[in-house]
Protein backbone atom coordinates (compact mmCIF):
# COMPACT_ATOMS: atom_id res chain seq x y z
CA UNK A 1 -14.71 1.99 -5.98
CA UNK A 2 -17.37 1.39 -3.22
CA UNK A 3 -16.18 2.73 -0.20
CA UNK A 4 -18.41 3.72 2.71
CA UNK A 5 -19.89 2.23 5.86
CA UNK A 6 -21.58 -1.05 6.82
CA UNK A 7 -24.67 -1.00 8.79
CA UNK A 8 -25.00 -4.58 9.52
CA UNK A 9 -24.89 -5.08 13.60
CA UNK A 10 -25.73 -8.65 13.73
CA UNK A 11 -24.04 -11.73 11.92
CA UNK A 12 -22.99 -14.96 12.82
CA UNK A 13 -19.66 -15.86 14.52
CA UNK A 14 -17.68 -18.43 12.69
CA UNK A 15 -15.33 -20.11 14.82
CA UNK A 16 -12.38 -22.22 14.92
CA UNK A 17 -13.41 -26.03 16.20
CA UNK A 18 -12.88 -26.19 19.93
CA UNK A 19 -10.48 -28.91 19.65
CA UNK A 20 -7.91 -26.38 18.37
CA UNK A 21 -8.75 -24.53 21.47
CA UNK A 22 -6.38 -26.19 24.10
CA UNK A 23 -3.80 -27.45 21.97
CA UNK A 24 -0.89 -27.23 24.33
CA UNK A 25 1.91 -25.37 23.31
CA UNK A 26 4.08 -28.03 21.79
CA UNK A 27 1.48 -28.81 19.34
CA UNK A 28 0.43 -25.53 18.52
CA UNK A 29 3.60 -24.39 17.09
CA UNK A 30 5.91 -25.69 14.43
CA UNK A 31 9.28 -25.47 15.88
CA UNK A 32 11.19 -26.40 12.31
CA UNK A 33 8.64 -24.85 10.50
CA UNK A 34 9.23 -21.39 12.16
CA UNK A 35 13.35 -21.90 12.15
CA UNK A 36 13.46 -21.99 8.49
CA UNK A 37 13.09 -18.73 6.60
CA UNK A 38 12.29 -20.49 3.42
CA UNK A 39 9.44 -22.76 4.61
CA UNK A 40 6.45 -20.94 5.59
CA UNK A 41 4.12 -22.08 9.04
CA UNK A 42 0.96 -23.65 8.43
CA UNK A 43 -1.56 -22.88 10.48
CA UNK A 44 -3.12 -25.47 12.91
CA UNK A 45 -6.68 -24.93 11.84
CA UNK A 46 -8.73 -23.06 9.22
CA UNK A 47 -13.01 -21.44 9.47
CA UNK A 48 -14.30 -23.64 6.79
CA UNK A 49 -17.72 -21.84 6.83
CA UNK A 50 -16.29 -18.52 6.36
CA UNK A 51 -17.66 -16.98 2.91
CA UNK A 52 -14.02 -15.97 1.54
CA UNK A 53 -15.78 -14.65 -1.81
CA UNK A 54 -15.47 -11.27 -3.36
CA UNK A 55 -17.88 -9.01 -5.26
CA UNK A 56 -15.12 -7.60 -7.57
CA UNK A 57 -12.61 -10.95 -8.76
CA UNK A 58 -10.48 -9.17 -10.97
CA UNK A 59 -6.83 -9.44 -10.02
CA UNK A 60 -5.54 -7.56 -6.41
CA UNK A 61 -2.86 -5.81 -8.77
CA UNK A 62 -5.20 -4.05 -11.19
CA UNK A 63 -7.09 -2.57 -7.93
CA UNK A 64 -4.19 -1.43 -6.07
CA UNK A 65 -1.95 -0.51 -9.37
CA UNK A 66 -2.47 2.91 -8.84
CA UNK A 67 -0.95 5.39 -5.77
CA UNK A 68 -3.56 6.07 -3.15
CA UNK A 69 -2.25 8.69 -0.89
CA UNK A 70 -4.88 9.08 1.45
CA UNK A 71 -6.22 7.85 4.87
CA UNK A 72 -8.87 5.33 5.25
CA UNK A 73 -10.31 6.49 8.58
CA UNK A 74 -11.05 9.63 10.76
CA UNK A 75 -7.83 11.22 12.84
CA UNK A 76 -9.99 10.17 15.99
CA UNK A 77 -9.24 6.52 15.12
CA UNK A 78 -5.78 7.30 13.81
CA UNK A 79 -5.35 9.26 17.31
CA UNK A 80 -6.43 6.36 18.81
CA UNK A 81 -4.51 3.69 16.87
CA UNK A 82 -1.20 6.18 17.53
CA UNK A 83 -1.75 6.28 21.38
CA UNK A 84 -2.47 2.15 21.45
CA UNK A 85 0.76 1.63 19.26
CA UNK A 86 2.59 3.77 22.04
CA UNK A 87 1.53 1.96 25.00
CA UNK A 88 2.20 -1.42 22.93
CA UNK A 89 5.45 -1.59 21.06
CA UNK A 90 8.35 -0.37 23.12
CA UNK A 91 11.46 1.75 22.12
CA UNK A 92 13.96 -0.02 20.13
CA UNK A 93 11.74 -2.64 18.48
CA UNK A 94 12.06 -3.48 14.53
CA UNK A 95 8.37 -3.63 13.52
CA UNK A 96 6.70 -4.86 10.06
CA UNK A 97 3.89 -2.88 8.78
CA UNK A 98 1.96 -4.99 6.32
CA UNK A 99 -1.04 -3.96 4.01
CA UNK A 100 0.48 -0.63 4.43
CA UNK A 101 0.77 2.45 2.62
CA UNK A 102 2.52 5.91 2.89
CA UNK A 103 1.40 6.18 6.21
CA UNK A 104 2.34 3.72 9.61
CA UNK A 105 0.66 6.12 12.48
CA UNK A 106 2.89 5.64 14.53
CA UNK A 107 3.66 7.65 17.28
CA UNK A 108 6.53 10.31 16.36
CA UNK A 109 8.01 10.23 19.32
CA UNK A 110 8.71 6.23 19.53
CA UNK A 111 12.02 5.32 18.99
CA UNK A 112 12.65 2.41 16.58
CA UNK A 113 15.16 0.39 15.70
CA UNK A 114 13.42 -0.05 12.04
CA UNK A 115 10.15 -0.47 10.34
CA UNK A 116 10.17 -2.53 7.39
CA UNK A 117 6.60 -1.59 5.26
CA UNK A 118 4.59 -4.10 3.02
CA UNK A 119 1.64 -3.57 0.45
CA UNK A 120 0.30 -3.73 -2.65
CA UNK A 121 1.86 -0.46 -4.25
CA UNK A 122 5.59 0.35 -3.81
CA UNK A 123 5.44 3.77 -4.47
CA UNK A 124 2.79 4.71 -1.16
CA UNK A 125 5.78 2.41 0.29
CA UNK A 126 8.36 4.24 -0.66
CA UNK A 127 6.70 7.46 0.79
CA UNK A 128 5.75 5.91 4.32
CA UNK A 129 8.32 8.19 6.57
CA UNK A 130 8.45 5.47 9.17
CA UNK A 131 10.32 3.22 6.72
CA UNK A 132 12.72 5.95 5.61
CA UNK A 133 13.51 7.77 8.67
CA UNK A 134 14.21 4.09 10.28
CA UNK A 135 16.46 2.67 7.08
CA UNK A 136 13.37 0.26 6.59
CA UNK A 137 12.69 -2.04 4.11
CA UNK A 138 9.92 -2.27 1.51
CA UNK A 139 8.26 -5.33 0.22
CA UNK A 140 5.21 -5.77 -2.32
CA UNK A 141 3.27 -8.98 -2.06
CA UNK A 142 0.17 -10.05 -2.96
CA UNK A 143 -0.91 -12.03 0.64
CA UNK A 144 -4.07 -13.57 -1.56
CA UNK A 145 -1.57 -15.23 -4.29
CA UNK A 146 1.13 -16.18 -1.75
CA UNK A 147 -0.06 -16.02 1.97
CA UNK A 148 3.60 -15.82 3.42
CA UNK A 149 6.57 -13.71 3.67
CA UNK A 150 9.01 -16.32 2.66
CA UNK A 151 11.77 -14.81 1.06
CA UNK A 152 11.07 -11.40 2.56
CA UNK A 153 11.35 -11.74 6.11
CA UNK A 154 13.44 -13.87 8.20
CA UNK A 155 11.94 -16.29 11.25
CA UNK A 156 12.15 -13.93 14.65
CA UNK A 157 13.04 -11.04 12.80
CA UNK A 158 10.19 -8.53 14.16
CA UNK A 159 9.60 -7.51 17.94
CA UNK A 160 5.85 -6.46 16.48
CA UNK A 161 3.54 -6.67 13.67
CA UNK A 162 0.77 -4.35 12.49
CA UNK A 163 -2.09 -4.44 10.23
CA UNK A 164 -4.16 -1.72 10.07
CA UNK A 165 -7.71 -1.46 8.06
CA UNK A 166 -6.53 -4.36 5.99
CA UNK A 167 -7.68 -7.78 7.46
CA UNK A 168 -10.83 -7.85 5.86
CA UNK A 169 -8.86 -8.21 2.05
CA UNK A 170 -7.23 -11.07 3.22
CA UNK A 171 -8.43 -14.31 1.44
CA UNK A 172 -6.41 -16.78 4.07
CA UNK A 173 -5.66 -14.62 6.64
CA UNK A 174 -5.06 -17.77 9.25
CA UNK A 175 -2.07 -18.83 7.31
CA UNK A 176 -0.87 -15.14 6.69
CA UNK A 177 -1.12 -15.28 10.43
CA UNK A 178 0.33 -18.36 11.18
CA UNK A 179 3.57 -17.02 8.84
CA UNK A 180 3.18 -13.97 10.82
CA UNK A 181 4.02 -16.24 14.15
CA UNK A 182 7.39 -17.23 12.23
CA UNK A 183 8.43 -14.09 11.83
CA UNK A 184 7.69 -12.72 15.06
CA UNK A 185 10.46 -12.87 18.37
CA UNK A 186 9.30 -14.91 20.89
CA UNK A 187 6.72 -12.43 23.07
CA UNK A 188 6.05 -10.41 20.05
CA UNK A 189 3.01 -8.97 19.06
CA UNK A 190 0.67 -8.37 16.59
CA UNK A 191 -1.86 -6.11 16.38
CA UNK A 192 -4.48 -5.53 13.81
CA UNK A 193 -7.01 -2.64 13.77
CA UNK A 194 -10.14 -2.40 11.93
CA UNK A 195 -12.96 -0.01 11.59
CA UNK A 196 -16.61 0.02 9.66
CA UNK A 197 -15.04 1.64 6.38
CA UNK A 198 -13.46 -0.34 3.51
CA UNK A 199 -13.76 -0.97 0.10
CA UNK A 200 -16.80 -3.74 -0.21
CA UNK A 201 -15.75 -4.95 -3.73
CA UNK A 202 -12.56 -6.29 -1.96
CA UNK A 203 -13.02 -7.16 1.17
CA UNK A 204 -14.58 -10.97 2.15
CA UNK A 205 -17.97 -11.23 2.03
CA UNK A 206 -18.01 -12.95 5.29
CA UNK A 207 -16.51 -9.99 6.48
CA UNK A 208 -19.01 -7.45 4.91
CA UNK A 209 -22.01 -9.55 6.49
CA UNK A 210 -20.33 -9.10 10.26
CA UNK A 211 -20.89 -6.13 12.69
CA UNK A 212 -17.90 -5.11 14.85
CA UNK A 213 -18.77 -7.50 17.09
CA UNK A 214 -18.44 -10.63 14.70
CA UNK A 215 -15.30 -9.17 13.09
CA UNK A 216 -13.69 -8.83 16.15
CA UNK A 217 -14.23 -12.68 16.70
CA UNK A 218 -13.52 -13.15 13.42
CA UNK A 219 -9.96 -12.11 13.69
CA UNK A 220 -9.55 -13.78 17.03
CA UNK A 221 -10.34 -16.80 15.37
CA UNK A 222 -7.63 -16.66 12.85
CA UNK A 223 -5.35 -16.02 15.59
CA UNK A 224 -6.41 -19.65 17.05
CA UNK A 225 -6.55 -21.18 13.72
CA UNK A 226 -3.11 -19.95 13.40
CA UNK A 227 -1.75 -21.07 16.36
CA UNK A 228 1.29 -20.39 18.81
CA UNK A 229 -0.40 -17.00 20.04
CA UNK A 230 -1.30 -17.50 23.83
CA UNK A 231 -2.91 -14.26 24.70
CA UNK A 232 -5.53 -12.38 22.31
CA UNK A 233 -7.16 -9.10 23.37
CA UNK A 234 -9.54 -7.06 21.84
CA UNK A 235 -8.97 -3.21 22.59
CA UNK A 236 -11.11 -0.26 21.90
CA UNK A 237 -15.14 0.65 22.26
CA UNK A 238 -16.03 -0.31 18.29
CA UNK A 239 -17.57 -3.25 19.40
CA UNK A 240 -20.23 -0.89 21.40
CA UNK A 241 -23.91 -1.27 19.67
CA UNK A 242 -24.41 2.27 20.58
CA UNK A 243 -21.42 3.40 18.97
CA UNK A 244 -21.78 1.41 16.07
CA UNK A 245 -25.13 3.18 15.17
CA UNK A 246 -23.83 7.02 16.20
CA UNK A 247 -21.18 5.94 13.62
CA UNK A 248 -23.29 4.52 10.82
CA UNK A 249 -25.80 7.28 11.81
CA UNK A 250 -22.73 9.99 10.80
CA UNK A 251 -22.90 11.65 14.55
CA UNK A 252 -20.17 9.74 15.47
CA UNK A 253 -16.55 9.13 13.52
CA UNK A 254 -15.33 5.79 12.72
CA UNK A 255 -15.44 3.08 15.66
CA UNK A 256 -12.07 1.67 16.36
CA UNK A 257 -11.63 -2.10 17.08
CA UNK A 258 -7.96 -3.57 17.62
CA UNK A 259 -7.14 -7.24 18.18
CA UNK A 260 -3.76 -7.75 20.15
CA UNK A 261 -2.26 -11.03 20.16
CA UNK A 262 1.11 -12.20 21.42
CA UNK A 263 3.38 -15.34 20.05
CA UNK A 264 4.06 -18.03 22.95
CA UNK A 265 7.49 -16.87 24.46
CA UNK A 266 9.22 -19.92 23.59
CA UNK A 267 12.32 -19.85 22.10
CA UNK A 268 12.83 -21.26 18.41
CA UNK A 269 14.53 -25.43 18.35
């Protein structure tokens, strides 16, 4: 497995038509769509230029068929990614945790109602303590073969949504996201952190060619493509040129990036 650091601080942005900009509300949503648990949302738009190849093209479940029980990034971005998830998702809320693993980093001292775990490998699920402490569930999808959680996850189910250092696998993330809308209560969030380390033979090529900067767009975008999100942040100093080359450099630990979005708060018809 290649697994290391990217050093690439320019690339180009690739992003969503403006049309799809100022949609208003009634058109960026799918109001049937999103009340039916067994019809996934399509998104409004998708980045046509965006390289979706991969370097390795053999099958998602060969790669992840084996138990990784590690973490993918330094405990200054976990620290970081723990104290954002605490000022973010408040107590009570039933939160999905997809691309996950054993691990959710979240915040011991949050109290949640449950949090329901997805990946590629059921037994780093079944060892996630955030799923089992909570009575959570644990689902095992391949989001490249079937970019939905039809059948898993009911529509306005979660109060939040994570996805941490696992956006740059996905091969359609806008309708993952736009599925991801369904799912989510009206208000809810969904936040998705990233950082410079990943496996390259997996991740998008697109991706791999971006700096922090780009990526961070990047994922923005497929929160427009996806549609019915009316706010999108971007949180953390990753971004930062200067801290992109103390990282890459190895004086600095990994840079942390985080792209906050929130569904429209209108209520399901």
């Amino acid at each position: 497995m290649l697994y290391g650091r990217t050093a690439l601080l320019l690339g180009l942005c690739v992003a969503v038509p403006p049309m799809f900009y100022h949609l208003p509300a009634s058109l960026m949503m799918l109001p049937l769509a999103a009340a039916l648990s067994t019809t996934p949302r399509q998104p409004i738009g998708r980045i046509n230029s965006l390289d979706r190849s991969k370097f390795d093209k053999k099958p998602d479940g060969d790669f992840y068929s084996r138990p990784n029980l590690v973490t993918h990034t330094d405990d200054a971005f976990i620290n970081k990614l723990s104290n954002l998830y605490d000022d973010l998702i408040p107590d009570g809320s039933v939160v999905l945790d997809i691309m996950s693993s054993h691990v959710s980093h979240l915040p011991k001292s949050k109290s949640l109602s449950r949090v329901d775990v997805h990946g590629m490998n059921r037994e780093e699920l079944e060892q996630n303590s955030a799923r089992s402490t909570t009575g959570g569930m644990a689902f095992v999808r391949n989001l490249n073969t079937d970019p939905s959680f039809v059948g898993l996850c009911d529509s306005a189910e979660y109060d939040v949504v994570l996805c941490c250092v696992g956006i740059q696998y996905l091969e359609e993330a806008e309708m993952v996201f736009a599925d991801l809308q369904r799912i989510l209560k009206p208000g809810g969030s969904c936040i998705v952190s990233f950082t410079n380390r990943f496996f390259y033979e997996k991740a998008l090529s697109g991706w791999v060619e971006r700096g922090m900067a780009e990526r961070a767009r990047l994922v923005t975008d497929y929160f427009r493509a996806a549609g019915g999100f009316d706010k999108i942040d971007v949180r953390g100093d990753g971004t930062n040129v200067f801290t992109q080359l103390l990282s890459v450099g190895g004086i600095a630990g990994d840079p942390f990036v985080a792209v906050v979005a929130t569904k429209e708060n209108v209520p399901l018809s």
